[in-house]
N, C-alpha and C. Protein backbone atom coordinates (compact mmCIF):
# COMPACT_ATOMS: atom_id res chain seq x y z
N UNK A 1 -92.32 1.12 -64.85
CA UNK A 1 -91.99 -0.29 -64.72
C UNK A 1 -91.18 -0.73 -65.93
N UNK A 2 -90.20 -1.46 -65.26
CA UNK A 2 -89.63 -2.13 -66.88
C UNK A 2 -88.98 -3.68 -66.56
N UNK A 3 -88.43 -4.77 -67.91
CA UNK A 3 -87.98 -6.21 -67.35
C UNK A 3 -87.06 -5.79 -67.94
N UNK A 4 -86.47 -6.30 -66.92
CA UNK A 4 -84.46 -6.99 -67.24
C UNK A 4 -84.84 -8.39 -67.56
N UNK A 5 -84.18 -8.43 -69.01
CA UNK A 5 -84.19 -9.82 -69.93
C UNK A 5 -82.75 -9.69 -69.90
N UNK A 6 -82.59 -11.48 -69.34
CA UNK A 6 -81.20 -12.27 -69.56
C UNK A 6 -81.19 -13.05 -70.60
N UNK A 7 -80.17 -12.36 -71.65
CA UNK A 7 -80.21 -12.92 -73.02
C UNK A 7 -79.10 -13.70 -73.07
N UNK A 8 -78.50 -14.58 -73.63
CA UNK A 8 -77.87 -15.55 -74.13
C UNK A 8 -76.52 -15.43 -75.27
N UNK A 9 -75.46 -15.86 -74.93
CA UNK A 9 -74.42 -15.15 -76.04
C UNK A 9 -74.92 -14.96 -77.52
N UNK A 10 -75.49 -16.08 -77.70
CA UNK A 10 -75.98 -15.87 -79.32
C UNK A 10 -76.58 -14.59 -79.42
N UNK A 11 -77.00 -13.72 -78.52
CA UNK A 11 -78.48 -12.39 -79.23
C UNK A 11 -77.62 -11.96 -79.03
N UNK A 12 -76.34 -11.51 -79.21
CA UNK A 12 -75.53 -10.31 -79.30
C UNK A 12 -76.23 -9.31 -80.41
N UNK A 13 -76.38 -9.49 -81.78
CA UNK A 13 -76.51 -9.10 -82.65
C UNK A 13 -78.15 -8.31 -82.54
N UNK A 14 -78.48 -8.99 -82.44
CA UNK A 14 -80.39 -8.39 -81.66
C UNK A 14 -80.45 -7.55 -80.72
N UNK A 15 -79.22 -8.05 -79.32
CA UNK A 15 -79.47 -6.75 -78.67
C UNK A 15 -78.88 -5.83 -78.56
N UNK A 16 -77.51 -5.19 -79.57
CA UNK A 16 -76.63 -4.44 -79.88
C UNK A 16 -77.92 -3.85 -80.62
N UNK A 17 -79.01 -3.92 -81.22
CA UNK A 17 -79.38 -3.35 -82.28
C UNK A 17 -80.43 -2.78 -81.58
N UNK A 18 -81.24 -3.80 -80.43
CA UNK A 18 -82.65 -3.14 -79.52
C UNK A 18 -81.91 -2.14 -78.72
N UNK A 19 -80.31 -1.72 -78.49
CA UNK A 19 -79.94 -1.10 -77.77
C UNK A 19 -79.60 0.62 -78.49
N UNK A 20 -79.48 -0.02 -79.57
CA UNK A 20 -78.91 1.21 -80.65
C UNK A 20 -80.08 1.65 -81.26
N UNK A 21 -81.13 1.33 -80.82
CA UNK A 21 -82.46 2.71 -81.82
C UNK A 21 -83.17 2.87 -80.47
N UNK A 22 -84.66 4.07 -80.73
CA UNK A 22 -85.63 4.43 -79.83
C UNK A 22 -86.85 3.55 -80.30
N UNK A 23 -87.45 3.07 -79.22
CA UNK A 23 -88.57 2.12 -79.42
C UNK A 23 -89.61 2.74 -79.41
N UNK A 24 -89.63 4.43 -79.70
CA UNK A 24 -90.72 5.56 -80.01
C UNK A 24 -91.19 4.99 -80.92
N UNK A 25 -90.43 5.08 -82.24
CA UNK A 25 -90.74 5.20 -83.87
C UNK A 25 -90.85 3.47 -84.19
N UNK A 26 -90.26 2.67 -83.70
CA UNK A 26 -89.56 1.38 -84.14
C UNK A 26 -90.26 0.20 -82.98
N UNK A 27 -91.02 -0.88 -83.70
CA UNK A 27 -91.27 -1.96 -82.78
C UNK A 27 -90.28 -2.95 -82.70
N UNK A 28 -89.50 -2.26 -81.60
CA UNK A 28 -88.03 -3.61 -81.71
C UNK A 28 -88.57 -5.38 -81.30
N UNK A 29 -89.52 -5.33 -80.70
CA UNK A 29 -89.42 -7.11 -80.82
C UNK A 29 -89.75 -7.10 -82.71
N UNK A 30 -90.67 -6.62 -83.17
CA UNK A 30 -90.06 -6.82 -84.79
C UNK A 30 -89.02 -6.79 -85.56
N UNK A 31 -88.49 -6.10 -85.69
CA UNK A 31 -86.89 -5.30 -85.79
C UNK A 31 -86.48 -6.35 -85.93
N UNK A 32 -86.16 -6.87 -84.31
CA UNK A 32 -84.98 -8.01 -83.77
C UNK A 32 -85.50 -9.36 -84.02
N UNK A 33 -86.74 -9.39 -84.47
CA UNK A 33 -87.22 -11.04 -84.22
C UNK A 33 -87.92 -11.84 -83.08
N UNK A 34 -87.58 -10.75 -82.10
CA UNK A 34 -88.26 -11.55 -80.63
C UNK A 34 -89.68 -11.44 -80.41
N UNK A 35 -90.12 -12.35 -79.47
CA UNK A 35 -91.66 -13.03 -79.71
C UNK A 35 -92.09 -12.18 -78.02
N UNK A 36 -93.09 -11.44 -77.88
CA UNK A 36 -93.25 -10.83 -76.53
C UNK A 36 -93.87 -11.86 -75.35
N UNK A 37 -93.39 -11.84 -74.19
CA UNK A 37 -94.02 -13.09 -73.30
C UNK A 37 -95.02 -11.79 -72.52
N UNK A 38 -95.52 -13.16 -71.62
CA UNK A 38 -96.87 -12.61 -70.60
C UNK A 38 -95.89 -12.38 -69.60
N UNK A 39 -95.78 -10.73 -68.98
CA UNK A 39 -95.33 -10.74 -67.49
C UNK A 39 -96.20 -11.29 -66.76
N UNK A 40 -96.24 -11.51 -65.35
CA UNK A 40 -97.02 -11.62 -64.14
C UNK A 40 -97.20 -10.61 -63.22
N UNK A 41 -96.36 -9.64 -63.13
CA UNK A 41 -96.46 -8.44 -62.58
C UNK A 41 -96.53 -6.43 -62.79
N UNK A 42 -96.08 -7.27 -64.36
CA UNK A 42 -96.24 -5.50 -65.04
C UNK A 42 -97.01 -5.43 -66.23
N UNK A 43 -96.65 -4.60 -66.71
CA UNK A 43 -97.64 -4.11 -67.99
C UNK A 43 -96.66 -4.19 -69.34
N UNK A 44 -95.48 -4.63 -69.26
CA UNK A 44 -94.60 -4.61 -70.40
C UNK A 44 -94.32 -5.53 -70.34
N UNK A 45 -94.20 -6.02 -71.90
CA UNK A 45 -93.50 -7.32 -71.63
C UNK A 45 -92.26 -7.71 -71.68
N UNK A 46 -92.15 -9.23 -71.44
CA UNK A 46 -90.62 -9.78 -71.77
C UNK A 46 -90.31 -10.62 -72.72
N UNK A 47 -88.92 -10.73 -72.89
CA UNK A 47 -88.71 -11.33 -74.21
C UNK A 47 -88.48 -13.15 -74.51
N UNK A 48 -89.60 -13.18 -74.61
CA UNK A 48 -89.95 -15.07 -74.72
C UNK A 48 -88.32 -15.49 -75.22
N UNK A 49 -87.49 -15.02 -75.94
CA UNK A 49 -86.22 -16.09 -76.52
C UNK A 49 -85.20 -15.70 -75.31
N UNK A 50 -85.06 -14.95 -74.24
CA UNK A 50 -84.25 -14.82 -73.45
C UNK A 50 -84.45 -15.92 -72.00
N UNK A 51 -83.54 -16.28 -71.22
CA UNK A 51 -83.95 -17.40 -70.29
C UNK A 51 -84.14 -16.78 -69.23
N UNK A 52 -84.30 -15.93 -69.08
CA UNK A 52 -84.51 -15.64 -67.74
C UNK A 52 -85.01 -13.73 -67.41
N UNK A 53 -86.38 -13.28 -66.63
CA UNK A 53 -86.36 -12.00 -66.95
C UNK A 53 -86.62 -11.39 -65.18
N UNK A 54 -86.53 -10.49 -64.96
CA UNK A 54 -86.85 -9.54 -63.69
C UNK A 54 -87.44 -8.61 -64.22
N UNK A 55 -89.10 -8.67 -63.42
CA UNK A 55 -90.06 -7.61 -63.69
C UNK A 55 -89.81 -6.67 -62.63
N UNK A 56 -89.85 -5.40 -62.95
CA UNK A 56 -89.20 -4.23 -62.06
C UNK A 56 -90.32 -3.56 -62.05
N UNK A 57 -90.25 -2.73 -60.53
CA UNK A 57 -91.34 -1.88 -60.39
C UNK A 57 -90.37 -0.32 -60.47
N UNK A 58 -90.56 0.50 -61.21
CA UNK A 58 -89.69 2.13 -61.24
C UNK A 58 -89.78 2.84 -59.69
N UNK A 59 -88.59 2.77 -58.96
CA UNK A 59 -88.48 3.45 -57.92
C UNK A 59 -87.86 4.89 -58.14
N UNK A 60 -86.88 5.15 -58.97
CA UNK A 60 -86.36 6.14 -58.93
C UNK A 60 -85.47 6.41 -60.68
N UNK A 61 -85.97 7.89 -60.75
CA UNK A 61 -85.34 8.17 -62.13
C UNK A 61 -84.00 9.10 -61.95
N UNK A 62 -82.69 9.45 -62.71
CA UNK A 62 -81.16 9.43 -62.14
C UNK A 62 -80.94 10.04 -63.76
N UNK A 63 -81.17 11.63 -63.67
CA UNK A 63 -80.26 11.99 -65.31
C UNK A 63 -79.10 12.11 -64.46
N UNK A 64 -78.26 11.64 -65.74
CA UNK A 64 -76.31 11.44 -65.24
C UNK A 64 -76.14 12.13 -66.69
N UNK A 65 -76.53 13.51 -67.63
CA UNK A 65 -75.72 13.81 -68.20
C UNK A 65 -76.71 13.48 -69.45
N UNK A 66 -75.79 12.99 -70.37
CA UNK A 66 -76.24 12.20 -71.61
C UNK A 66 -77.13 10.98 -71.66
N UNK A 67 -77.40 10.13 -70.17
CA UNK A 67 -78.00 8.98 -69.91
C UNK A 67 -79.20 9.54 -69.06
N UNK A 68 -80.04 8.43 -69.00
CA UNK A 68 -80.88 8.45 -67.46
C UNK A 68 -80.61 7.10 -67.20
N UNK A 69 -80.63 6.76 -65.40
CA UNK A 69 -80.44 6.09 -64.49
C UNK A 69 -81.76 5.65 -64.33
N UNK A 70 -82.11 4.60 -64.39
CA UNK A 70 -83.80 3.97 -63.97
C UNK A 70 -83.58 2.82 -62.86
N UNK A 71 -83.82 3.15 -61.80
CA UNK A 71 -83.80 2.13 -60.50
C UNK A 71 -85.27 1.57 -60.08
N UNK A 72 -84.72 0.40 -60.08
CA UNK A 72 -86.43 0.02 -60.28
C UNK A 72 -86.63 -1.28 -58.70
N UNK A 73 -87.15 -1.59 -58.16
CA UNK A 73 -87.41 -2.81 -57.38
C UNK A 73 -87.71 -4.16 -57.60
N UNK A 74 -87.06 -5.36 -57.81
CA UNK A 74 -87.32 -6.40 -58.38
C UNK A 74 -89.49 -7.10 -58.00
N UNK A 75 -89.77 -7.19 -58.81
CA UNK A 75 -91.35 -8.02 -58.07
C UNK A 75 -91.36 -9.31 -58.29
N UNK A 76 -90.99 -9.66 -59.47
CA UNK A 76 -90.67 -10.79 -59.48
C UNK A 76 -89.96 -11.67 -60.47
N UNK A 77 -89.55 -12.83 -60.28
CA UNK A 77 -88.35 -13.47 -61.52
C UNK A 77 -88.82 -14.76 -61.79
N UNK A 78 -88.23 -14.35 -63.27
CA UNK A 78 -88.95 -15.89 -63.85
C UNK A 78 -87.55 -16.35 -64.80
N UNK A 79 -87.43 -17.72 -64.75
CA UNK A 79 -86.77 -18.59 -65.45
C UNK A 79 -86.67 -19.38 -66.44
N UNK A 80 -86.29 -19.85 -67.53
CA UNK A 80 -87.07 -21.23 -68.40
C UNK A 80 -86.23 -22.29 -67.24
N UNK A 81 -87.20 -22.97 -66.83
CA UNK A 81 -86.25 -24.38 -65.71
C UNK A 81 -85.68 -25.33 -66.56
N UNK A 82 -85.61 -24.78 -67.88
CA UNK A 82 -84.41 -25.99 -68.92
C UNK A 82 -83.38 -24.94 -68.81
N UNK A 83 -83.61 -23.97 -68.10
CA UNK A 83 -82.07 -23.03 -68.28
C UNK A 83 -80.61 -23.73 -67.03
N UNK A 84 -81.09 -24.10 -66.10
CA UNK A 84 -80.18 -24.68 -64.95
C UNK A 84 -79.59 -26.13 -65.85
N UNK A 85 -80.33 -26.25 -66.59
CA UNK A 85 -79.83 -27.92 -67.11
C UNK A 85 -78.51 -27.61 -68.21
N UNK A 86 -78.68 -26.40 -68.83
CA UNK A 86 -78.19 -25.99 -70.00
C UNK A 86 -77.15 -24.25 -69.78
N UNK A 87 -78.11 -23.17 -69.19
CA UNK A 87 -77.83 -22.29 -68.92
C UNK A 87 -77.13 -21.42 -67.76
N UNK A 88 -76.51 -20.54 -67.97
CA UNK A 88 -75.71 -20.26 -66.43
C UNK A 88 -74.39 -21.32 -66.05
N UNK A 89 -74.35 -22.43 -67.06
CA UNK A 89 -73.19 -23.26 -67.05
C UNK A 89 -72.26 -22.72 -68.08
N UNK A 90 -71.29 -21.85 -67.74
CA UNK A 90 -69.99 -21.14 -68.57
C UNK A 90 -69.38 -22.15 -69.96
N UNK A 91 -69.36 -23.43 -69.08
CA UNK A 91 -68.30 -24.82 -69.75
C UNK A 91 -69.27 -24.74 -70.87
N UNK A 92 -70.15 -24.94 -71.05
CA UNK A 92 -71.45 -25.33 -72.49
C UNK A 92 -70.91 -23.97 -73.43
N UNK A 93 -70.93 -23.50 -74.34
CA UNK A 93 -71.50 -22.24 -75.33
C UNK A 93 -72.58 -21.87 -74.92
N UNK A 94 -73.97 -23.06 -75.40
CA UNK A 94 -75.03 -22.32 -75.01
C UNK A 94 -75.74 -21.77 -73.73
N UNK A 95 -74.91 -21.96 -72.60
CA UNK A 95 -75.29 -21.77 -71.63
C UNK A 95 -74.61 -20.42 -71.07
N UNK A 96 -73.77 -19.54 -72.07
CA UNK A 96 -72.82 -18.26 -71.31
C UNK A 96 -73.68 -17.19 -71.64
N UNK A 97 -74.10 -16.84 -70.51
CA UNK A 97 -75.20 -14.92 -70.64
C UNK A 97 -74.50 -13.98 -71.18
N UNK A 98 -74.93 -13.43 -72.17
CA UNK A 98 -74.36 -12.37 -72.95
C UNK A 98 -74.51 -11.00 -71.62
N UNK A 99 -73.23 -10.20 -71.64
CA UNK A 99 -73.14 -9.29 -70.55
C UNK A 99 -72.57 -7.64 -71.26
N UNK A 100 -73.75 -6.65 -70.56
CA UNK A 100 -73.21 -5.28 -71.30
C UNK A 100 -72.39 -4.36 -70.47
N UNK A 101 -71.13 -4.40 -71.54
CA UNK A 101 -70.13 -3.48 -69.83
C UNK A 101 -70.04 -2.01 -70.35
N UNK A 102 -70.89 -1.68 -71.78
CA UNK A 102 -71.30 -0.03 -71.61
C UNK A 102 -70.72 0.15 -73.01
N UNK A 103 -71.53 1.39 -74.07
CA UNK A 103 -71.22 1.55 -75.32
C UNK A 103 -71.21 0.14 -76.02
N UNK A 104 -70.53 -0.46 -76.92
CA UNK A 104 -70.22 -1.42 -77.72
C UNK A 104 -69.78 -2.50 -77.45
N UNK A 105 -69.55 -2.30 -75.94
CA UNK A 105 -68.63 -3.78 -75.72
C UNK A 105 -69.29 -4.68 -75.14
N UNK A 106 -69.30 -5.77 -75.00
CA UNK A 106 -70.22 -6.73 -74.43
C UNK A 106 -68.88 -8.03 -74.13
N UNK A 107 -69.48 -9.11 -73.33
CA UNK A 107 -68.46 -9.95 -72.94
C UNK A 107 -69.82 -11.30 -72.52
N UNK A 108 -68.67 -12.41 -72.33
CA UNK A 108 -68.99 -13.58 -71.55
C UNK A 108 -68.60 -14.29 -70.57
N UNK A 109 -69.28 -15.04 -69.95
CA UNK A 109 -68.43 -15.52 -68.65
C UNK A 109 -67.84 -17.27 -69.49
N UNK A 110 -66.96 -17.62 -69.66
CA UNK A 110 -66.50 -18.62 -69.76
C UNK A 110 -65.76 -19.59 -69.16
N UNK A 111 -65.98 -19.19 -68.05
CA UNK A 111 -65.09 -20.10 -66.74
C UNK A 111 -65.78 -20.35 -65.48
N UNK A 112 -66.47 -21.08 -64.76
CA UNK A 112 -66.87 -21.44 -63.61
C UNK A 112 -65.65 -21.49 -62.72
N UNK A 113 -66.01 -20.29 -61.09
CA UNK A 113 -65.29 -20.17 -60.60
C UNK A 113 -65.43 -20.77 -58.95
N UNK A 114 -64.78 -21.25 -58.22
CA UNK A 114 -65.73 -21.43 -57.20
C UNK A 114 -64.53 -21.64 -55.74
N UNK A 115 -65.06 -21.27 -54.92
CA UNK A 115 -64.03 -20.65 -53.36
C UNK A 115 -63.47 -22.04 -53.02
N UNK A 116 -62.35 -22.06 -52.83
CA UNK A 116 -61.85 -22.91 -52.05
C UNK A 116 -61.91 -23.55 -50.62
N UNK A 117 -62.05 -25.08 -50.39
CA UNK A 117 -62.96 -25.06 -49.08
C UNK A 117 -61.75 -25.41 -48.20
């Protein structure tokens, strides 16, 4: 089982770093500063300063080489409900989700896009 935590542009720096060591030797919510929340459905926790997390149940493990692939089944999702007021809105700063597109690079969404009616 593991949570997908939606972190916030600001934790770049925290999670470039929970991403770059093994959490064998190292207690990364110390490390990084983050405070551990109560899941509702697993045994690990999530990270109280992120807005939003998906508790996963492990369906399937995927070595690709140098990586492993962990596919997991969503159980359930939780939100801070001050995040819709503030978060997931591109136009704000504090509201753009920090996003990992692989190795070092990371990005943001800064533009609300929406279909033409």
């Amino acid at each position: 089982e593991f949570v997908i935590n939606v972190a916030h542009s600001e934790m770049l720096k925290e999670v470039e770093y929970c991403g770059s060591i093994s959490g064998e030797d190292t207690d990364k919510f110390v490390a990084a500063g983050f405070t551990p929340g109560e899941p509702k459905r697993v045994s690990v926790p999530l990270i109280n300063e992120c807005f939003a997390a998906i508790e996963c149940g492990l369906t399937e493990v995927i070595p690709l080489g140098d990586h492993t692939l962990f596919v997991g089944q969503a159980l359930t999702v939780w939100a801070d409900p001050d995040a819709f007021e503030t978060f997931w809105k591109p136009e704000k700063e504090e509201g753009r989700t920090l996003n990992h597109f692989g190795g070092h690079v990371y990005g943001i969404i800064e533009k609300r896009v929406e279909p033409k009616k």
